[in-house]
PDB file of N, CA and C in Angstrom:
ATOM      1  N   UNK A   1     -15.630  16.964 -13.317  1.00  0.00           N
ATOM      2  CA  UNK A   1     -16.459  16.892 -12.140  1.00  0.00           C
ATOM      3  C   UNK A   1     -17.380  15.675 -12.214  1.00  0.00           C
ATOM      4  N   UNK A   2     -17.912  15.390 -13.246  1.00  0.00           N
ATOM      5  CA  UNK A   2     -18.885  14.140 -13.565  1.00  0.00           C
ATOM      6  C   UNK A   2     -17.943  13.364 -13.393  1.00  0.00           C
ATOM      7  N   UNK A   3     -16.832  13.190 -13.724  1.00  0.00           N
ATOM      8  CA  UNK A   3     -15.852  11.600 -13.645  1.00  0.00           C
ATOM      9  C   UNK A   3     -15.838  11.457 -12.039  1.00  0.00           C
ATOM     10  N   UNK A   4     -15.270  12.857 -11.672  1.00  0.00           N
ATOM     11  CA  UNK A   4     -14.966  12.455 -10.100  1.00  0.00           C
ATOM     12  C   UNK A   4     -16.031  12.132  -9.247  1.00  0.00           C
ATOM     13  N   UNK A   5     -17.572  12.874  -9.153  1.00  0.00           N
ATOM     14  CA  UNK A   5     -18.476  12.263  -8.651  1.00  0.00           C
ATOM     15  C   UNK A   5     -18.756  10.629  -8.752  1.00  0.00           C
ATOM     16  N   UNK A   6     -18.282  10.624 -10.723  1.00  0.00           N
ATOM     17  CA  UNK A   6     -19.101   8.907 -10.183  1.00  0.00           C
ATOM     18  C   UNK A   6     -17.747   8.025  -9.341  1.00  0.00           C
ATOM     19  N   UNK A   7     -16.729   8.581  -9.337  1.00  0.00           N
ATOM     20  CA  UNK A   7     -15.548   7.588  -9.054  1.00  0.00           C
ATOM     21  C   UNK A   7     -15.410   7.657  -7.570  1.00  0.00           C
ATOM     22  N   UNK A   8     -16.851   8.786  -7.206  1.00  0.00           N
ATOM     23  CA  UNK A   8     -16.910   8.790  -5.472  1.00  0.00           C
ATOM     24  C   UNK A   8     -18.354   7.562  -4.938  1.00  0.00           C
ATOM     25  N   UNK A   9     -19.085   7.513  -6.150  1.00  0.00           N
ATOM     26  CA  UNK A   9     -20.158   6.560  -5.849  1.00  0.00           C
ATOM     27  C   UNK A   9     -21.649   7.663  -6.084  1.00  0.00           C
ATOM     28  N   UNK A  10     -21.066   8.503  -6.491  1.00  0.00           N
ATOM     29  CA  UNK A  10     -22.555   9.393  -6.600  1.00  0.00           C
ATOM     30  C   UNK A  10     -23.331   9.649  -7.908  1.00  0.00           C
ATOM     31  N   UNK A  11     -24.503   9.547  -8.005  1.00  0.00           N
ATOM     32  CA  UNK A  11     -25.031   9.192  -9.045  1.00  0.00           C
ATOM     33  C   UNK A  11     -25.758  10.612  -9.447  1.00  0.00           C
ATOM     34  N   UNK A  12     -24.571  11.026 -10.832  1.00  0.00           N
ATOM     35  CA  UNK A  12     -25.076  12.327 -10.514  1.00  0.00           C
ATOM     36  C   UNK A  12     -24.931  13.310 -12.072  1.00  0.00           C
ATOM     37  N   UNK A  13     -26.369  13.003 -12.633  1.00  0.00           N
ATOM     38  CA  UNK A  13     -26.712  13.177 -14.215  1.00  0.00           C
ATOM     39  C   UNK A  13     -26.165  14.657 -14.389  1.00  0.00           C
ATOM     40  N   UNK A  14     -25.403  15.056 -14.987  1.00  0.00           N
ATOM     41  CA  UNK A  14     -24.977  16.663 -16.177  1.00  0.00           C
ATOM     42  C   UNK A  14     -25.890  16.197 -17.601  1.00  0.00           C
ATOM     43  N   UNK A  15     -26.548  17.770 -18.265  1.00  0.00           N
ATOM     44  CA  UNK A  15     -27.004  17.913 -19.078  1.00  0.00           C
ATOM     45  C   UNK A  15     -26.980  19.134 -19.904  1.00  0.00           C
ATOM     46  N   UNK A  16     -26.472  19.357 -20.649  1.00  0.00           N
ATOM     47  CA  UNK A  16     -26.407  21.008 -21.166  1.00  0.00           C
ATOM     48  C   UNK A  16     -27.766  20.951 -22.247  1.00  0.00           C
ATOM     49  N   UNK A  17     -28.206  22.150 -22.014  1.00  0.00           N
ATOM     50  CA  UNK A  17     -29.542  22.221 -23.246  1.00  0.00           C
ATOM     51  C   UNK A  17     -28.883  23.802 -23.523  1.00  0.00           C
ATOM     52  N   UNK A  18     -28.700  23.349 -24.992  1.00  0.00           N
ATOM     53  CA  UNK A  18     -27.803  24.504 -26.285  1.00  0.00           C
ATOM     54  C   UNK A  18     -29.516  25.476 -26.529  1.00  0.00           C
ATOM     55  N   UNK A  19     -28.853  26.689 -26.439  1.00  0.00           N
ATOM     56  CA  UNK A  19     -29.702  27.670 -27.052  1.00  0.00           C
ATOM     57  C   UNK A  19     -30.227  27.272 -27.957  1.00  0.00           C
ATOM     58  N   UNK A  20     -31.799  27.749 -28.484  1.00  0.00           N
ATOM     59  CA  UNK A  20     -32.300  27.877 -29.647  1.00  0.00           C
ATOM     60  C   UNK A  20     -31.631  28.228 -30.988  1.00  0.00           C
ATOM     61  N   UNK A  21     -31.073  29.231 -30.731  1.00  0.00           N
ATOM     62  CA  UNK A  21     -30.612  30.225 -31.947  1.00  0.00           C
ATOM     63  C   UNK A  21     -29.180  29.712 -32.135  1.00  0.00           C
ATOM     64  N   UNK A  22     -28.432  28.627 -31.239  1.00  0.00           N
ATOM     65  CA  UNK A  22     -26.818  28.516 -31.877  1.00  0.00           C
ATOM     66  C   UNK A  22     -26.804  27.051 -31.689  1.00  0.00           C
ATOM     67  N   UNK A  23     -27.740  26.557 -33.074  1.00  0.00           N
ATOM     68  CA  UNK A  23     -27.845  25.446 -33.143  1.00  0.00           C
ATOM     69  C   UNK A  23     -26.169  25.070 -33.772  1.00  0.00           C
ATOM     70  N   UNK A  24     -25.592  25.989 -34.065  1.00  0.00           N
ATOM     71  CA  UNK A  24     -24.496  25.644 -35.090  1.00  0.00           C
ATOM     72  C   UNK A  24     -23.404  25.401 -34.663  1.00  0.00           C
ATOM     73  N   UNK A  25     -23.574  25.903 -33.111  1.00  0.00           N
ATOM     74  CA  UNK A  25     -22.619  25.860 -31.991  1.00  0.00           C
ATOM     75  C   UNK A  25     -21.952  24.330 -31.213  1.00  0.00           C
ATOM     76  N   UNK A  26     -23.254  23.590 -31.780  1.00  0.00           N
ATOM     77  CA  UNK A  26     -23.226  22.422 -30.924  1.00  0.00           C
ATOM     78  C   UNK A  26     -22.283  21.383 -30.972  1.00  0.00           C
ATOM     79  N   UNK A  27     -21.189  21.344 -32.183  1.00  0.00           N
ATOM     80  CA  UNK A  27     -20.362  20.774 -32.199  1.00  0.00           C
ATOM     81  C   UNK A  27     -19.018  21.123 -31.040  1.00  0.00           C
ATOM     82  N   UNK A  28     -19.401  22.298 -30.449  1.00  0.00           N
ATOM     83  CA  UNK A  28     -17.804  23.073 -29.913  1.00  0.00           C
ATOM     84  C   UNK A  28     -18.449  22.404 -28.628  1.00  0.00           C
ATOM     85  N   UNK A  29     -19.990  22.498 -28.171  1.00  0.00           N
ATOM     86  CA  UNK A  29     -19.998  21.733 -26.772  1.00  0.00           C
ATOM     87  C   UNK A  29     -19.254  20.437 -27.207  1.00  0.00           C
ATOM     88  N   UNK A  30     -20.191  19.341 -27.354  1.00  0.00           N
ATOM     89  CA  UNK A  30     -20.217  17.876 -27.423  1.00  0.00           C
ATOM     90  C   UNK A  30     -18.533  17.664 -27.760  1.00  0.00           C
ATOM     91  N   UNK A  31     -17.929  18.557 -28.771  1.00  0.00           N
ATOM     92  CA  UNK A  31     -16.105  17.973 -28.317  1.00  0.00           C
ATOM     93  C   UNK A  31     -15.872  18.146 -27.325  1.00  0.00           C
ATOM     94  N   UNK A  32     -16.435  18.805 -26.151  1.00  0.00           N
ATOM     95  CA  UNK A  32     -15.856  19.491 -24.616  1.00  0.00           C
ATOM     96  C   UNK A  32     -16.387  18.446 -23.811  1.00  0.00           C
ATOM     97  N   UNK A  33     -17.639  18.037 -23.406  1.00  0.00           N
ATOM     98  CA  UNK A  33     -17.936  17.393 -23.267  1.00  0.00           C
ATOM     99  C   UNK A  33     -18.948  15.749 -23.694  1.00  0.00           C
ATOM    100  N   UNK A  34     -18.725  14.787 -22.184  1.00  0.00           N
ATOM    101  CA  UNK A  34     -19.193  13.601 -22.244  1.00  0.00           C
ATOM    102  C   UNK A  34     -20.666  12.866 -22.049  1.00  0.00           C
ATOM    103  N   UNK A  35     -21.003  14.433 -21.680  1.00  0.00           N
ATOM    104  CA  UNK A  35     -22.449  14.349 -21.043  1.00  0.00           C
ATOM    105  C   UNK A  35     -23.646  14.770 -22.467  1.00  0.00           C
ATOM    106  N   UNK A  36     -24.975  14.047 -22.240  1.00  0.00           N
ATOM    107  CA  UNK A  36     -25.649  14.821 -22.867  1.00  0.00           C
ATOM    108  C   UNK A  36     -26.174  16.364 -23.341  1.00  0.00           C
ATOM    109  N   UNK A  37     -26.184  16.505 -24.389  1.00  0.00           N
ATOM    110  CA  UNK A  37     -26.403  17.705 -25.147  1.00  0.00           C
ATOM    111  C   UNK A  37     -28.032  17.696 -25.617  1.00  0.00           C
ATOM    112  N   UNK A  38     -29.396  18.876 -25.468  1.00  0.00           N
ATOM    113  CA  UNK A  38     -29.925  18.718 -25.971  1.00  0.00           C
ATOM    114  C   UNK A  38     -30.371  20.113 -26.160  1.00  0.00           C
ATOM    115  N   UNK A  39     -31.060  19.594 -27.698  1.00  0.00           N
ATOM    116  CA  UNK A  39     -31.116  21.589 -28.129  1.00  0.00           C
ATOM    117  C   UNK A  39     -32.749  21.699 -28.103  1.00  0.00           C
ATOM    118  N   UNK A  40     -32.508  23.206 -27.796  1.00  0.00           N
ATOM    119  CA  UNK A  40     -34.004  23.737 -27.495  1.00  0.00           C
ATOM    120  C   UNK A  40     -34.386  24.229 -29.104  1.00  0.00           C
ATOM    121  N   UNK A  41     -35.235  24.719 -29.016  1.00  0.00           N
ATOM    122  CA  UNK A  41     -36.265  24.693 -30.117  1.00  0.00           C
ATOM    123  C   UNK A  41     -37.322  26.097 -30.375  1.00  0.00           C
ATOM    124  N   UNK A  42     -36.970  27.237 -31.413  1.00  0.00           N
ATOM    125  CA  UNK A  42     -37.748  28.171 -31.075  1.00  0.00           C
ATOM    126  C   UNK A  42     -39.144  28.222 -30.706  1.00  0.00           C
ATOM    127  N   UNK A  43     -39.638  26.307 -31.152  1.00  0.00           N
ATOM    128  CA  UNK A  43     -41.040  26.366 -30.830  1.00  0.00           C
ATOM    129  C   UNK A  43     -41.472  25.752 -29.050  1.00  0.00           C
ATOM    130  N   UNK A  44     -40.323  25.845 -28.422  1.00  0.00           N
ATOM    131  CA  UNK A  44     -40.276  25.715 -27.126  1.00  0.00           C
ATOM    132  C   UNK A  44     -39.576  26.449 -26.264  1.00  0.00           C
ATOM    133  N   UNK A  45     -38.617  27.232 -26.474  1.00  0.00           N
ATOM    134  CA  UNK A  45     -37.660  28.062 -26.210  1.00  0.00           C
ATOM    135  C   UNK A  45     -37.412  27.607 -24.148  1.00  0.00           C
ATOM    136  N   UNK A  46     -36.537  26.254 -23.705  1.00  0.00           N
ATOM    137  CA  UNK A  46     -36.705  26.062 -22.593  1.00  0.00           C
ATOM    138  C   UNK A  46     -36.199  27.018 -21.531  1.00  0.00           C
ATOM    139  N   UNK A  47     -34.805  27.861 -22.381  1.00  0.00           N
ATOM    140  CA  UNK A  47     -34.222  28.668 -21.502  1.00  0.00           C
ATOM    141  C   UNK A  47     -35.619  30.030 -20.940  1.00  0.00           C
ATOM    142  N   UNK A  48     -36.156  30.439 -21.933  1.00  0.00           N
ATOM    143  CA  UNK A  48     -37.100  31.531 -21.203  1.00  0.00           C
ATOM    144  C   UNK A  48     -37.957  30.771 -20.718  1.00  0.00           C
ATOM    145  N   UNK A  49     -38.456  29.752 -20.479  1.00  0.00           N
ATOM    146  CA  UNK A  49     -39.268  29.351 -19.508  1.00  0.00           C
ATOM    147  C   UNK A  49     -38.870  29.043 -18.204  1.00  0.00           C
ATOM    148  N   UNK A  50     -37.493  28.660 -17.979  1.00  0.00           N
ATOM    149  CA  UNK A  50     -36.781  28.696 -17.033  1.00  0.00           C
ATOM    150  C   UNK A  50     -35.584  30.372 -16.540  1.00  0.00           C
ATOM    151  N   UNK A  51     -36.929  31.405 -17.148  1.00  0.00           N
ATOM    152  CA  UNK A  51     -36.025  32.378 -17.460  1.00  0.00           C
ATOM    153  C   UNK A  51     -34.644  32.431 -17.032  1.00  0.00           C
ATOM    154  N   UNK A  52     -33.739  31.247 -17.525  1.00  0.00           N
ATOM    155  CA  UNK A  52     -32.609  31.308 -18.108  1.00  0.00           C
ATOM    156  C   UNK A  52     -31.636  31.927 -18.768  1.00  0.00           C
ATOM    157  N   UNK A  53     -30.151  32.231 -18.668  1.00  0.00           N
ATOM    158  CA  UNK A  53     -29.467  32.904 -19.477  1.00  0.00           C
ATOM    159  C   UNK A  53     -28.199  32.137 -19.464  1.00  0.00           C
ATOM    160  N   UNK A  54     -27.417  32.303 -20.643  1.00  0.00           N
ATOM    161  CA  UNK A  54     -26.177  31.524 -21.352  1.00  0.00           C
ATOM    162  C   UNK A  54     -25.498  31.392 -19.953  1.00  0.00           C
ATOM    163  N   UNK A  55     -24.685  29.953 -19.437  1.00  0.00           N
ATOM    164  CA  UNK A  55     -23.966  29.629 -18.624  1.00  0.00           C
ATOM    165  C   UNK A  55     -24.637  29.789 -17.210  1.00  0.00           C
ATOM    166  N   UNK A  56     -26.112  29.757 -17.389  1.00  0.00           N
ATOM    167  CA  UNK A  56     -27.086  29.568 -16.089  1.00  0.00           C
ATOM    168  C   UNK A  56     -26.721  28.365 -15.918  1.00  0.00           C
ATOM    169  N   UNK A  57     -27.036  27.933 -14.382  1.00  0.00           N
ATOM    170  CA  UNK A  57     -26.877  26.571 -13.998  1.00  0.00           C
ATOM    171  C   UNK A  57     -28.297  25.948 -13.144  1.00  0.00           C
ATOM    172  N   UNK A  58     -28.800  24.808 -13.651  1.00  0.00           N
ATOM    173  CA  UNK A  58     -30.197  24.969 -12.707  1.00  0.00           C
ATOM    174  C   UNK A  58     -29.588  23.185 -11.957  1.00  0.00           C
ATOM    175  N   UNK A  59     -30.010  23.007 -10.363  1.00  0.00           N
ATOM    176  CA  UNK A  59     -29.528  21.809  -9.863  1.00  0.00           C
ATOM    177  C   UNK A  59     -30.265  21.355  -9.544  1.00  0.00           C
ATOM    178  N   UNK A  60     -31.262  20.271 -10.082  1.00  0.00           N
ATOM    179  CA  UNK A  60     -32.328  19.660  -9.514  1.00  0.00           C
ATOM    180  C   UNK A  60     -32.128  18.204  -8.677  1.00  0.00           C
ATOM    181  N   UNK A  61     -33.079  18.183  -7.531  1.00  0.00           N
ATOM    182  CA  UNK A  61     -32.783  16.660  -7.089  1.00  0.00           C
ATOM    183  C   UNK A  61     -32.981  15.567  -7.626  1.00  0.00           C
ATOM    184  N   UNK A  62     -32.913  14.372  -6.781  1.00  0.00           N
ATOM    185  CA  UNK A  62     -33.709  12.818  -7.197  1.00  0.00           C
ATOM    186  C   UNK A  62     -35.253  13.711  -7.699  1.00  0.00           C
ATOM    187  N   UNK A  63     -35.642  14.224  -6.657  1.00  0.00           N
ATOM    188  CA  UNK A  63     -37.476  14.124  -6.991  1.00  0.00           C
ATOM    189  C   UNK A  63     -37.544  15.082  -8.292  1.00  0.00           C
ATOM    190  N   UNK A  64     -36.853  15.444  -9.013  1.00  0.00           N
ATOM    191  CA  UNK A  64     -37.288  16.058 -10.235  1.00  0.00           C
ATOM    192  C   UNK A  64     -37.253  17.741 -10.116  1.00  0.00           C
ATOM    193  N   UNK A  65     -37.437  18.346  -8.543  1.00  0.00           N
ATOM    194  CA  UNK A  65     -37.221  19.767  -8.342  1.00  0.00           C
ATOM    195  C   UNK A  65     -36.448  20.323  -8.320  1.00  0.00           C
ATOM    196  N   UNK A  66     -36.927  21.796  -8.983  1.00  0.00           N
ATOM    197  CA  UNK A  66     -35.304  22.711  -9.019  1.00  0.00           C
ATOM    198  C   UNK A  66     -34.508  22.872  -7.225  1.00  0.00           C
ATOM    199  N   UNK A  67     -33.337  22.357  -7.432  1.00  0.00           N
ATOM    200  CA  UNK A  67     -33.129  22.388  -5.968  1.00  0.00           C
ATOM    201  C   UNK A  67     -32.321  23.568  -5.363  1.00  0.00           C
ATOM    202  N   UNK A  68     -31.452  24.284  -6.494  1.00  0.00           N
ATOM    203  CA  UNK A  68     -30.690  25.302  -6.150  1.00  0.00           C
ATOM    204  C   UNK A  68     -30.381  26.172  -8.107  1.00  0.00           C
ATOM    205  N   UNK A  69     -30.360  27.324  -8.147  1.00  0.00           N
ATOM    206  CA  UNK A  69     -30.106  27.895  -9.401  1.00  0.00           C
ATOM    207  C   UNK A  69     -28.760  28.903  -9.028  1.00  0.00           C
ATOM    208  N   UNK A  70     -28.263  28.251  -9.689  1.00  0.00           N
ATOM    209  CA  UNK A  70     -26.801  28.678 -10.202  1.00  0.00           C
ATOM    210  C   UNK A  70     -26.459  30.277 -11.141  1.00  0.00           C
ATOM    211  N   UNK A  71     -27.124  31.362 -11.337  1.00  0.00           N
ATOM    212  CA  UNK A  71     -26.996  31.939 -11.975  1.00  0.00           C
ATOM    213  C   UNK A  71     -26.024  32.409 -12.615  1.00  0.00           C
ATOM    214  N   UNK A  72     -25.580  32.971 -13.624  1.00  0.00           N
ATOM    215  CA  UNK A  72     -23.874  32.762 -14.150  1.00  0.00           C
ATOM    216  C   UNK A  72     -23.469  34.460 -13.514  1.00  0.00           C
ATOM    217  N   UNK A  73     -24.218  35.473 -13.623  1.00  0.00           N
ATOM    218  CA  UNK A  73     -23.981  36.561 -13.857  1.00  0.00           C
ATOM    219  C   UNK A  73     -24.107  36.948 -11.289  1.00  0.00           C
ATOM    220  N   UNK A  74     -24.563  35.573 -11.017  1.00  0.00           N
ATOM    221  CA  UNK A  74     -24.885  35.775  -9.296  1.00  0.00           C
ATOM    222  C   UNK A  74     -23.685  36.273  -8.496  1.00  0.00           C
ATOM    223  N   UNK A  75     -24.320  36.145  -7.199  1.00  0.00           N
ATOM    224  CA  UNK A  75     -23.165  36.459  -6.631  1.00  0.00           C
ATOM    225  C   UNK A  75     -22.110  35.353  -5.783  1.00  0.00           C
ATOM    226  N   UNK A  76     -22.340  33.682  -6.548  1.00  0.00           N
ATOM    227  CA  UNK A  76     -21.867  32.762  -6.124  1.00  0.00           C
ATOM    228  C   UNK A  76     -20.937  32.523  -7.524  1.00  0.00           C
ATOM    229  N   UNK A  77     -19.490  32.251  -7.752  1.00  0.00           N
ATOM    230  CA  UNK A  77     -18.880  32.239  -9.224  1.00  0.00           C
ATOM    231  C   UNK A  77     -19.174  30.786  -9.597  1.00  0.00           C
ATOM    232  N   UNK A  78     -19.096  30.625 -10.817  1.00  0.00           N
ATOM    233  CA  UNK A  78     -19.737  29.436 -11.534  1.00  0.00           C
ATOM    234  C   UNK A  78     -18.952  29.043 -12.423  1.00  0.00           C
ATOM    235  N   UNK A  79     -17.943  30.074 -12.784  1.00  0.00           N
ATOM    236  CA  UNK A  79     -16.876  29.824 -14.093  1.00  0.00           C
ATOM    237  C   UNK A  79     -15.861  28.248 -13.407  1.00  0.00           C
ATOM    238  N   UNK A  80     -16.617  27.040 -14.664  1.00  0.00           N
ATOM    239  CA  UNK A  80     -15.400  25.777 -13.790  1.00  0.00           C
ATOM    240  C   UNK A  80     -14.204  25.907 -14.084  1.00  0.00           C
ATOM    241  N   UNK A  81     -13.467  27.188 -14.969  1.00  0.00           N
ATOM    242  CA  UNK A  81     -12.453  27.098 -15.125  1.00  0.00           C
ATOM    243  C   UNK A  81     -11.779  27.692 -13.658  1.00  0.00           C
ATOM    244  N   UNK A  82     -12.242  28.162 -13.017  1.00  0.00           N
ATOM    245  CA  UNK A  82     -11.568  28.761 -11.971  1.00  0.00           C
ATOM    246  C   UNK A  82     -11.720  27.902 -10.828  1.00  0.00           C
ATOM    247  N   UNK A  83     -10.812  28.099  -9.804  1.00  0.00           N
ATOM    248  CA  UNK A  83     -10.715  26.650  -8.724  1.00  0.00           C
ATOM    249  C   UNK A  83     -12.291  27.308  -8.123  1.00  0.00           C
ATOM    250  N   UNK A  84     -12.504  28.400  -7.223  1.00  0.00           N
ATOM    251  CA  UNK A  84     -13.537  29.136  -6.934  1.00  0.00           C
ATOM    252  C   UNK A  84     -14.612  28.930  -7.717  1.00  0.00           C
ATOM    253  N   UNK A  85     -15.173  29.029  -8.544  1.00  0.00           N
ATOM    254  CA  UNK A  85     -16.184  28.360  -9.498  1.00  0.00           C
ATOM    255  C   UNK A  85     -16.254  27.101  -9.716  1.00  0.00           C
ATOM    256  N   UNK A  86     -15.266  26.355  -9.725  1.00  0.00           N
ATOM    257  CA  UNK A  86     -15.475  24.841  -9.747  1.00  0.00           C
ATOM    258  C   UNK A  86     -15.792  23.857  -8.566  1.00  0.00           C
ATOM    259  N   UNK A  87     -15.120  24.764  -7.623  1.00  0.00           N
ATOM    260  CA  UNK A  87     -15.535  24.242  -6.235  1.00  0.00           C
ATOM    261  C   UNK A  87     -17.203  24.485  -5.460  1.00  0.00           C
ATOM    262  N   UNK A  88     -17.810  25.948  -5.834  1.00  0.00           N
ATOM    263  CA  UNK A  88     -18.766  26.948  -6.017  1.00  0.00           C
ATOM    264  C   UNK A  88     -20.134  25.657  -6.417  1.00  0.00           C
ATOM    265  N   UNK A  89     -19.833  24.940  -7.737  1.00  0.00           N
ATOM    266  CA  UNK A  89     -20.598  24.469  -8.437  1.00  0.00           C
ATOM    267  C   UNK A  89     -20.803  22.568  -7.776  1.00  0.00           C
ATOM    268  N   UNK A  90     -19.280  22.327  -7.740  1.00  0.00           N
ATOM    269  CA  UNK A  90     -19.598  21.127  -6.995  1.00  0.00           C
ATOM    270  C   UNK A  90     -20.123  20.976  -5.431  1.00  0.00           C
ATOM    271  N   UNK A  91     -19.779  21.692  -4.651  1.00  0.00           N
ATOM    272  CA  UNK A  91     -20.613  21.640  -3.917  1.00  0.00           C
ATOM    273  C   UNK A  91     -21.730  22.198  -3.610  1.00  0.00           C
ATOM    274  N   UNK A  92     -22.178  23.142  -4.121  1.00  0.00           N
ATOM    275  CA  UNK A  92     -24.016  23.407  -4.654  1.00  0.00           C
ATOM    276  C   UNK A  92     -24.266  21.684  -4.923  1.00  0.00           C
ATOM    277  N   UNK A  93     -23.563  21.154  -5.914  1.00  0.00           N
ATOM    278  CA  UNK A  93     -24.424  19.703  -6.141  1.00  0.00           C
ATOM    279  C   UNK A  93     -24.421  19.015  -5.458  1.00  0.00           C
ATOM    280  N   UNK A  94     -22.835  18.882  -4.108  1.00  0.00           N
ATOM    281  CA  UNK A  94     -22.875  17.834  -2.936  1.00  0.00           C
ATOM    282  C   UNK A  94     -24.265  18.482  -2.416  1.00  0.00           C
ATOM    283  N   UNK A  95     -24.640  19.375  -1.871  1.00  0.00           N
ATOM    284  CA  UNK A  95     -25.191  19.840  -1.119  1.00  0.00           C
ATOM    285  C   UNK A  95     -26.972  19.363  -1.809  1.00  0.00           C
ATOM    286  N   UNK A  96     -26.890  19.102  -2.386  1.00  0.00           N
ATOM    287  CA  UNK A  96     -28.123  18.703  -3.251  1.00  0.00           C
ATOM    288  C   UNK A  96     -28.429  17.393  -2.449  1.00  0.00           C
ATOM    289  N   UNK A  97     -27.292  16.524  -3.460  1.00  0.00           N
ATOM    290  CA  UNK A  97     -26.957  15.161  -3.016  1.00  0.00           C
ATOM    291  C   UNK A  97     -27.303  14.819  -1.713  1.00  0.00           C
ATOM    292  N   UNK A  98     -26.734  15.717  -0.798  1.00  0.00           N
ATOM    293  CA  UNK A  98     -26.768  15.240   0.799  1.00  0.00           C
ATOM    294  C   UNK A  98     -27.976  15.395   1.612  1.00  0.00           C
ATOM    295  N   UNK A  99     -28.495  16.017   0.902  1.00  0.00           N
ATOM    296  CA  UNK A  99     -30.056  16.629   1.532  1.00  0.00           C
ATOM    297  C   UNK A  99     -31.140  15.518   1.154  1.00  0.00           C
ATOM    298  N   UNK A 100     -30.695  14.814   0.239  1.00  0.00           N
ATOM    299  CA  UNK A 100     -31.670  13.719  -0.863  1.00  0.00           C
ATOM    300  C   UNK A 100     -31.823  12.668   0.130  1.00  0.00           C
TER     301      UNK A 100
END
């Protein structure tokens, strides 16, 4: 999805931030993906401040605000393995994009 956005002209940052507790995990992202990886920290814990949960999705705009939240467990599907979830997720972000 990141390749195809930029190969449409859209400028359009992915970031995964790895749980606190599966710091050990982080090799199985970063082989998956091309995008930045950054790990949280029990002395910051970002997911509960964004009361967050594993495979949450948060879509913020240019101006820095949360613009739409993706929840994994919602009633919009999010799984990108599925055409429905992958489609689900990219356009939540066109829809970001277009509003900007």
């Amino acid at each position: 999805m990141r390749l195809e956005m930029g190969l449409a002209g859209l400028d359009v940052q992915f970031v995964t931030i790895n749980k606190s507790d599966a710091e050990s995990y982080q090799e199985k992202l970063t082989d998956r993906c091309k995008f930045p990886l950054l790990q949280d920290l029990p002395t910051i814990e970002v997911w509960d401040l964004q009361n967050g949960h594993k495979d949450d999705m948060f879509i913020y705009g240019a101006d820095g605000l949360l613009a739409d939240y993706l929840p994994h467990s919602g009633e919009r599907p999010t799984n990108l393995s599925t055409t429905d979830g992958y489609h689900t997720v990219k356009n939540a972000i066109l829809d970001v994009v277009n509003a900007q």
